[in-house]
C-alpha atoms as a PDB file:
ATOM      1  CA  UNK A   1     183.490 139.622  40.884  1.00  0.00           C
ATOM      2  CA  UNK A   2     186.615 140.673  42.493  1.00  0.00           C
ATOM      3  CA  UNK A   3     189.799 139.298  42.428  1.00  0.00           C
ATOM      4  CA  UNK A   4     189.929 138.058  46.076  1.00  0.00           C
ATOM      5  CA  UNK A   5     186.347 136.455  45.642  1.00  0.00           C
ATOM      6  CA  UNK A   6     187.851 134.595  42.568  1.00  0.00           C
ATOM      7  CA  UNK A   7     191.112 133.553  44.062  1.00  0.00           C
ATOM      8  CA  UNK A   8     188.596 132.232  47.098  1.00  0.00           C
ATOM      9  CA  UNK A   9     186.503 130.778  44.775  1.00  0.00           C
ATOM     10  CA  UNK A  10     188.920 128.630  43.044  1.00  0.00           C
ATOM     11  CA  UNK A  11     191.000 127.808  46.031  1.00  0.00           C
ATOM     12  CA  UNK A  12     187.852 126.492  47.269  1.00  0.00           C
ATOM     13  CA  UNK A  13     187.418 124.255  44.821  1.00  0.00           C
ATOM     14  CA  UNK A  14     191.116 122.901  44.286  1.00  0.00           C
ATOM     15  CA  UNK A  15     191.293 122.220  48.273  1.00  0.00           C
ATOM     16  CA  UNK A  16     187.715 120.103  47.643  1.00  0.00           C
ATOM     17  CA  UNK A  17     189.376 118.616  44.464  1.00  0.00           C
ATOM     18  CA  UNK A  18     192.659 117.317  46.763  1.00  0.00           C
ATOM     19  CA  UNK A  19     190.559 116.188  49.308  1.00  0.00           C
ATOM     20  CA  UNK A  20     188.832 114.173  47.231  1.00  0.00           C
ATOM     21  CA  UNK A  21     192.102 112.710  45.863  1.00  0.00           C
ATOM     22  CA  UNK A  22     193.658 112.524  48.977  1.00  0.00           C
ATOM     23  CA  UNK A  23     190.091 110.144  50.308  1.00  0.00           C
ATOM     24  CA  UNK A  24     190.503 108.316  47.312  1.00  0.00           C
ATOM     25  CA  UNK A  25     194.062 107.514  47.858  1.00  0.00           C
ATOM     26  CA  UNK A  26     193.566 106.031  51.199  1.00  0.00           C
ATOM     27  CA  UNK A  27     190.845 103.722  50.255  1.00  0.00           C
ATOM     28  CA  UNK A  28     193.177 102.298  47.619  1.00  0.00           C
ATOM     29  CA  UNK A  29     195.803 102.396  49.915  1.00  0.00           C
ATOM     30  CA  UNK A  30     193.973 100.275  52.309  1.00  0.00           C
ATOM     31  CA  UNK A  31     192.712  97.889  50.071  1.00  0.00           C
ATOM     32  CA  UNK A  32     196.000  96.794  48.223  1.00  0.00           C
ATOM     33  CA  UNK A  33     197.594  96.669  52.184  1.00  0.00           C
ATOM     34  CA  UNK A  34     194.778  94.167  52.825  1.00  0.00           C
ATOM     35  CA  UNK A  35     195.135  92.454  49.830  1.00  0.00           C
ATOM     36  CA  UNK A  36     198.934  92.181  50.653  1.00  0.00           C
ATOM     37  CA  UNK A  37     198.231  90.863  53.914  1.00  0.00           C
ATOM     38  CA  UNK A  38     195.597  87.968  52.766  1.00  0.00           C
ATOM     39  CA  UNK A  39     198.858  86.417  50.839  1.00  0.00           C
ATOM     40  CA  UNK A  40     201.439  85.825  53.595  1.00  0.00           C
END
């Protein structure tokens, strides 16, 4: 494998890894902004 194919290859995978994260934090986020909302 050459280089470039690796550096794709784990790009690739980072980028899915942060969108994941990224997804994840959003969800949370909405929840706890609901949750802030439903005591006022």
């Amino acid at each position: 494998m050459n280089w470039k194919r690796m550096l794709a290859t784990i790009s690739g995978s980072v980028d899915q890894e942060l969108l994941l994260r990224n997804e994840y934090l959003v969800t949370e986020n909405r929840i706890l902004k609901n949750q802030i909302k439903g005591r006022e």
